[in-house]
Protein backbone atom coordinates (compact mmCIF):
# COMPACT_ATOMS: atom_id res chain seq x y z
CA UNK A 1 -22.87 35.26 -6.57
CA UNK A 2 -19.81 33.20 -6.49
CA UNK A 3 -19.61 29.51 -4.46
CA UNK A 4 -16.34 28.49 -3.36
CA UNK A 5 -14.57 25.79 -1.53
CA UNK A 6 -15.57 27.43 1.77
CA UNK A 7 -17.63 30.24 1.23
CA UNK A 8 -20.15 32.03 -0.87
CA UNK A 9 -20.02 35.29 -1.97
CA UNK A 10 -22.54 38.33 -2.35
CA UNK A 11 -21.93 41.45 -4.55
CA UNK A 12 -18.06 40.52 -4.68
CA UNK A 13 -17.03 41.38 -1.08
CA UNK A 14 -19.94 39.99 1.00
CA UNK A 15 -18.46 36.36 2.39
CA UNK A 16 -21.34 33.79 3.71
CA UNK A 17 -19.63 30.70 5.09
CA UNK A 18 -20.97 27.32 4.59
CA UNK A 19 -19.18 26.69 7.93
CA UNK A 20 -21.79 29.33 9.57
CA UNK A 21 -24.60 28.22 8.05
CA UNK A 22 -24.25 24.15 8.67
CA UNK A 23 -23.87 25.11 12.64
CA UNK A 24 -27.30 27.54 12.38
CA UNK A 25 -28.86 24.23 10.60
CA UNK A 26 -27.61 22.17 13.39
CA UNK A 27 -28.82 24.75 16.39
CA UNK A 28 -32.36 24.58 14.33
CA UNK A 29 -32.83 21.23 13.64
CA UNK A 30 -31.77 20.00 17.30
CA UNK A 31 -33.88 22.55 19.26
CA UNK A 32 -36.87 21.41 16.50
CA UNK A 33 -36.50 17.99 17.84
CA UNK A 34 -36.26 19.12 21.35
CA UNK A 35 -39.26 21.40 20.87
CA UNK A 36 -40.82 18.32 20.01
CA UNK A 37 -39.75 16.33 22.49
CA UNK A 38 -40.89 18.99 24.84
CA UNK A 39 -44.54 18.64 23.54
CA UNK A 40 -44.60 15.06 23.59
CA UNK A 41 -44.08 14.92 27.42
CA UNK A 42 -46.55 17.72 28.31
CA UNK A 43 -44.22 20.57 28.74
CA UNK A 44 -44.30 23.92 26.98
CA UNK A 45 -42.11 24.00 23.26
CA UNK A 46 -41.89 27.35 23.48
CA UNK A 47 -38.80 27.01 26.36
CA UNK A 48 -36.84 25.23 24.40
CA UNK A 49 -36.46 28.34 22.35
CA UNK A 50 -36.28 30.77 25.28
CA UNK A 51 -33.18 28.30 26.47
CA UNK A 52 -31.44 27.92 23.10
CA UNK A 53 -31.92 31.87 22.44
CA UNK A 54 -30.02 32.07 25.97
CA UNK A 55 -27.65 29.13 25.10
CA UNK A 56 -26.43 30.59 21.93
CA UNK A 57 -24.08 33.19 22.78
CA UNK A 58 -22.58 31.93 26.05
CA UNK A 59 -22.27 28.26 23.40
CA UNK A 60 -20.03 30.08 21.13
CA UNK A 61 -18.19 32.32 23.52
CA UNK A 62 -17.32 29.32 25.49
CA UNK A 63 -16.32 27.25 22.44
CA UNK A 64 -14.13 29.67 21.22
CA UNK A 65 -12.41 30.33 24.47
CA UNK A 66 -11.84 27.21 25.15
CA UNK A 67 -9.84 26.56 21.85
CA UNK A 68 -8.16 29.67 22.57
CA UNK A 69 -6.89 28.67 26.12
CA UNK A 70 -6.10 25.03 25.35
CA UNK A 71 -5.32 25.40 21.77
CA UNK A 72 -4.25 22.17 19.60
CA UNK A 73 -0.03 21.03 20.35
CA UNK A 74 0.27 21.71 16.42
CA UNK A 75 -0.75 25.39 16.46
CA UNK A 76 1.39 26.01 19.57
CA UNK A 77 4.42 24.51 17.74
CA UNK A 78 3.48 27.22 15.22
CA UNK A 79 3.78 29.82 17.66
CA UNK A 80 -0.16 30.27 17.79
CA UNK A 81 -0.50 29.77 21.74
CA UNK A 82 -2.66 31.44 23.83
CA UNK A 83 -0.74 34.88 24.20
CA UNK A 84 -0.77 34.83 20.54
CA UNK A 85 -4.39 34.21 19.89
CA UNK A 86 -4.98 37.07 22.58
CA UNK A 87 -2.39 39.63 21.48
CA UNK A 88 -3.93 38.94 17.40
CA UNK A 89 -7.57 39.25 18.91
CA UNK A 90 -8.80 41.35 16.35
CA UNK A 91 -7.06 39.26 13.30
CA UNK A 92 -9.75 38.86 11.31
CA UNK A 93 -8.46 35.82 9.31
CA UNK A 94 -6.94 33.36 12.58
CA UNK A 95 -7.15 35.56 16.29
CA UNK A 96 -9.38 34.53 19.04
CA UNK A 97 -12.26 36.60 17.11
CA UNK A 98 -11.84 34.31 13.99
CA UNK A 99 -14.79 32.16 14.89
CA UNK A 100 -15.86 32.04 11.50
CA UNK A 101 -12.41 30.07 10.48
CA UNK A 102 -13.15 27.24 12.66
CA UNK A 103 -11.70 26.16 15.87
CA UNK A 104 -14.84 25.73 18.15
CA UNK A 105 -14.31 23.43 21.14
CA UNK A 106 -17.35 20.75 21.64
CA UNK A 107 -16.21 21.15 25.19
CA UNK A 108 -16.57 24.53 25.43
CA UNK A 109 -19.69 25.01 23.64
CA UNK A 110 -21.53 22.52 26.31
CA UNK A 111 -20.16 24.25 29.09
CA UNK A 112 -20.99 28.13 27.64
CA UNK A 113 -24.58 26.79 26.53
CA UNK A 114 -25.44 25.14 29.25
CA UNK A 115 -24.68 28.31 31.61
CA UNK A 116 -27.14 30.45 29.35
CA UNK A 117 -29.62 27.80 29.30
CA UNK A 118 -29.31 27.13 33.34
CA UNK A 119 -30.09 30.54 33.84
CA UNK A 120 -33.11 30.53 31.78
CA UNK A 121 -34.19 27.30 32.88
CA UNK A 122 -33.84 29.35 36.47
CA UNK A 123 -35.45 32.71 35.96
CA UNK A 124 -38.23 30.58 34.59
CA UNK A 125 -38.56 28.52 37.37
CA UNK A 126 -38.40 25.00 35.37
CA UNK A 127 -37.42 22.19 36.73
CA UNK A 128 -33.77 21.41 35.56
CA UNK A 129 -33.94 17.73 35.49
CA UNK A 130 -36.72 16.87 32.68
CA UNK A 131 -35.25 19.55 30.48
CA UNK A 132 -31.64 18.41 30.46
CA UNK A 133 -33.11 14.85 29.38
CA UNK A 134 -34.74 16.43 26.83
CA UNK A 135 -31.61 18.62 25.85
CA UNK A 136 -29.52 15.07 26.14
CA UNK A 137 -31.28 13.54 23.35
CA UNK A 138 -31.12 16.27 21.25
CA UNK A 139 -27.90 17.28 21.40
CA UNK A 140 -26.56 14.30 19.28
CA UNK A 141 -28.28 14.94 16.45
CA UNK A 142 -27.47 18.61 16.39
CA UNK A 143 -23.48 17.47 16.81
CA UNK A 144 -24.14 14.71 14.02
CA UNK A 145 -24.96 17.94 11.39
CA UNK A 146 -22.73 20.16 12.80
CA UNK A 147 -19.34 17.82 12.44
CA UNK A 148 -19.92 18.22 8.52
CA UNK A 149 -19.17 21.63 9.35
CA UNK A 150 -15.50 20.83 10.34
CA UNK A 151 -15.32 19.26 6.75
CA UNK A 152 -15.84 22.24 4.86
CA UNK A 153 -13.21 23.49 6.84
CA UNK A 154 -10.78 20.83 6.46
CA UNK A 155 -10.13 21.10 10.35
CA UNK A 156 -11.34 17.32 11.70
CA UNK A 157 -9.21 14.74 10.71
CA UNK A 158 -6.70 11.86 11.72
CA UNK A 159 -3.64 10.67 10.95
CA UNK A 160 -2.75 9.23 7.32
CA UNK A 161 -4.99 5.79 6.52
CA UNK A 162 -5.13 3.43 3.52
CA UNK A 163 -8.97 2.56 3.92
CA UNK A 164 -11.21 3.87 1.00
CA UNK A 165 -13.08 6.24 2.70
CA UNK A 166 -10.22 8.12 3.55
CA UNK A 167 -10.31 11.87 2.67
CA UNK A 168 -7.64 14.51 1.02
CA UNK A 169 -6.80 17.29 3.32
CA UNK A 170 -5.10 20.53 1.47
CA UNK A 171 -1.32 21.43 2.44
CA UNK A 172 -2.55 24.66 3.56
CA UNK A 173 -5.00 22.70 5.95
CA UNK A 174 -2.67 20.40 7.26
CA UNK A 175 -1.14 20.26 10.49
CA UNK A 176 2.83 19.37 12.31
CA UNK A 177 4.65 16.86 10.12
CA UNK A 178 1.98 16.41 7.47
CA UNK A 179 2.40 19.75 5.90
CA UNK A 180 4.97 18.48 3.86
CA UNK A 181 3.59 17.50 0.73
CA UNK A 182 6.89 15.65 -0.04
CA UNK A 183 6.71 13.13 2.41
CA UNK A 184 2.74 13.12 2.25
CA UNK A 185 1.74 13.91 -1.20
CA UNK A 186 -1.85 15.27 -2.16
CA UNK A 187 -2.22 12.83 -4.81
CA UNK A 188 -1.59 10.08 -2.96
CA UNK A 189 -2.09 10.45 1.02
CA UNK A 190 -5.37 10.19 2.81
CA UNK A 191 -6.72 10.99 6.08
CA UNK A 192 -9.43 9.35 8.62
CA UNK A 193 -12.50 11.85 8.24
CA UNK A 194 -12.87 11.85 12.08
CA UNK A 195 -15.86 14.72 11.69
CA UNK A 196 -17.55 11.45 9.96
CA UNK A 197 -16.51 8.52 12.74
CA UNK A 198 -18.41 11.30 15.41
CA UNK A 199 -20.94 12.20 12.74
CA UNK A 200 -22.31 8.77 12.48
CA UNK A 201 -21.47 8.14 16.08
CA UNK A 202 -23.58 11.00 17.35
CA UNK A 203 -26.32 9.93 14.93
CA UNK A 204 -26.43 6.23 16.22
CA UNK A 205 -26.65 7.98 19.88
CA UNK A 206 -29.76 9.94 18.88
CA UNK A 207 -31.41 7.14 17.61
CA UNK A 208 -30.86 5.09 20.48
CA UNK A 209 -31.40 7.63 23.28
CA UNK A 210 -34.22 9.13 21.38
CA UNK A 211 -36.03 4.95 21.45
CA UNK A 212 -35.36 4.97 25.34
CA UNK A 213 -36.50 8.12 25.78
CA UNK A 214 -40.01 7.55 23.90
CA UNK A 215 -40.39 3.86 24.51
CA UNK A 216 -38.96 3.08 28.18
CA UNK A 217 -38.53 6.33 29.78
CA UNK A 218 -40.45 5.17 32.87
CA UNK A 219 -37.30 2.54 34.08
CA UNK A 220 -34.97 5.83 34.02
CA UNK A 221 -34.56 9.00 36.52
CA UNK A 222 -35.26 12.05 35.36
CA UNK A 223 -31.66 13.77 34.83
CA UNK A 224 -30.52 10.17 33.44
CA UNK A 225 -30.55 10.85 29.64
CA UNK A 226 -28.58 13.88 29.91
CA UNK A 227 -25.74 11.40 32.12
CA UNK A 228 -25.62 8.92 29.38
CA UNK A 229 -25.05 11.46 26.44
CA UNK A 230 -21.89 12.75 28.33
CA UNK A 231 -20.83 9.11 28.72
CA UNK A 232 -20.79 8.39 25.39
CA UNK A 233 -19.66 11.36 23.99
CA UNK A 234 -16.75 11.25 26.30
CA UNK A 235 -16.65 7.64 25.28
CA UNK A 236 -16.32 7.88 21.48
CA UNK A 237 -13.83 11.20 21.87
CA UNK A 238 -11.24 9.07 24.01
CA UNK A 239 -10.54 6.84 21.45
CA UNK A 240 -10.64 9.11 18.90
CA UNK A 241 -8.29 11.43 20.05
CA UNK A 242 -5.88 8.55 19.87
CA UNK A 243 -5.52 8.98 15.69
CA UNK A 244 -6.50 12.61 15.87
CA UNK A 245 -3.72 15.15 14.76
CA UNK A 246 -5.13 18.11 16.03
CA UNK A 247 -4.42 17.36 20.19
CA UNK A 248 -4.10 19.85 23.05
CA UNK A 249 -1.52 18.34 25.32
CA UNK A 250 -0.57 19.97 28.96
CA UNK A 251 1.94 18.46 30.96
CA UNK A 252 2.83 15.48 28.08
CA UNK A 253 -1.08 14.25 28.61
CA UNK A 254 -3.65 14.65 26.05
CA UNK A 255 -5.99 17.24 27.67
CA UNK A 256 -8.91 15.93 26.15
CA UNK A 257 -8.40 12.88 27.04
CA UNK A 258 -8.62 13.45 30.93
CA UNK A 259 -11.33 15.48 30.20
CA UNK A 260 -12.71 12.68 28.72
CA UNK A 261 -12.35 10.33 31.60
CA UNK A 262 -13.66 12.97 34.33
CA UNK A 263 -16.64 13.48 32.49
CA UNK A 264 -17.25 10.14 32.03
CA UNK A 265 -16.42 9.10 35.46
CA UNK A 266 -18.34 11.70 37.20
CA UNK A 267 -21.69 10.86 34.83
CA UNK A 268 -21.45 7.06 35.39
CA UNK A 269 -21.06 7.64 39.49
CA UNK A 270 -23.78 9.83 39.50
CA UNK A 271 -26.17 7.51 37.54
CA UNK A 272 -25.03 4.59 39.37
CA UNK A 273 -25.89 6.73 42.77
CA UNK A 274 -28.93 8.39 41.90
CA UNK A 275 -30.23 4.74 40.63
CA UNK A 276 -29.45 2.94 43.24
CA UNK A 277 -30.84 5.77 46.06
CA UNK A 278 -33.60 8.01 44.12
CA UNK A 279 -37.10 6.66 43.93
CA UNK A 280 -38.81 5.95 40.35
CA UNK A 281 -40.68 9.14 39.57
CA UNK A 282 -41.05 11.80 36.87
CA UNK A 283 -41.71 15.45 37.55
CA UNK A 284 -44.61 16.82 37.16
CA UNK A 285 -44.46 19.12 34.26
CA UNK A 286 -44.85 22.65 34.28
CA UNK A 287 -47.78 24.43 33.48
CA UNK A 288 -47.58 25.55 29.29
């Protein structure tokens, strides 16, 4: 057995990537949480690993596709655009299959797992509201362990800073202009460790959503937790992608970014809405 930078490695051929296993650990110890969550407010745990077991695939066929359709402006300048990444599909070390080397869109992922989970949620005949609450103050803490996965990889980080937690990023890591490690030497240049800024964001957003959720959940809607974790996720990722190096840009805009602000936009008018027209009430939960 053999631990490297990235990887471990079993009977000198057999890879195990730390990157893997930090995302499993992050799937586990969010559904956990939501499991308990579940239980706490009378509904039946066991769902919440019917959804994720749903969730899963859709999650990382979604994140992947999305990083392979909108694919960062520095990889395109490389000539890895999205008719690359399909005609290299089966390149095991950087094509669309290459989950394993990173390049897993938050975006996507939400979108993919919450199809698989919808249609469980469905064929089970739950209500979607509650559940999405519950999923909503989860999720944070799942994203605040999975963003150390990006570190392994080297693949979340901003431009160049002088504070002291700034981090090293490899030449063969780096991205566009900062490649050269003339201008930007290893020794000597440091980068904003954006995986931690949403780490500890994320974390802060569990611990706060999870103290409404348990302490004044009867002042809020059911469906209303789930709103506010995609406005402040859509918050904190606007004004990151501002020093972030990887960007997707279409048109001269940062894609993200107006991702970003429809998310946001649509959550807040629907929150604002529903609070101002739906009557206090909780649904009744489902039978376990």
């Amino acid at each position: 057995m053999e631990f490297g930078r990235e990887f471990i490695t079993l009977f000198d051929r057999v890879q195990i990537r730390y990157y893997g296993i930090i995302i499993v650990l992050a799937m586990l110890v969010a559904a956990t949480m939501a499991a308990r969550l579940a239980k706490r407010d009378k509904r039946d745990p066991d769902h919440v690993w019917g959804a994720l077991t749903w969730a899963i695939i859709p999650a990382i066929i979604g994140a992947r596709l999305w990083f392979v359709l909108f694919p960062p402006e520095a990889l395109v300048a490389q000539g890895q655009d999205t008719a690359w990444y399909l005609q290299n599909f089966f390149n095991l070390e950087n094509g669309a299959i290459a989950i394993w080397s990173g390049g897993l869109s938050i975006f996507g992922a939400v979108l993919g797992g919450f199809l698989g989970a919808y249609i469980y949620i469905r064929r089970n005949k739950l209500p979607l509201a509650p559940w999405l609450d519950i999923a909503g103050v989860a999720l944070p803490l799942g994203q605040a362990i999975g963003r150390w996965a990006n570190y392994v990889n080297q693949e979340l980080y901003g431009i160049p800073t002088t504070l002291p937690w700034g981090i090293q990023i490899e030449g063969a890591k780096r991205v566009g202009e900062y490649k050269s490690l003339v201008d930007y030497p290893f020794a000597t240049t440091q980068f904003h460790p954006l995986f931690l800024y949403e780490s500890l964001w994320n974390f802060i957003a569990f611990i706060v959503l999870l103290n409404l959720f348990l302490r004044n959940r009867q002042t809020f809607r059911a469906g209303d937790f789930f709103l506010i974790y995609v406005m402040q996720y859509a918050f904190i990722r606007f004004l990151l992608e501002f020093i972030r190096v990887e960007t997707t840009y279409i048109a001269g805009v940062n894609f993200s970014q107006v991702i970003c602000v429809v998310a946001f936009v649509v959550a807040l008018i629907l929150f604002v809405v529903r609070r101002r027209s739906a009557p206090t009430s909780m649904e009744t939960p489902e039978a376990a």
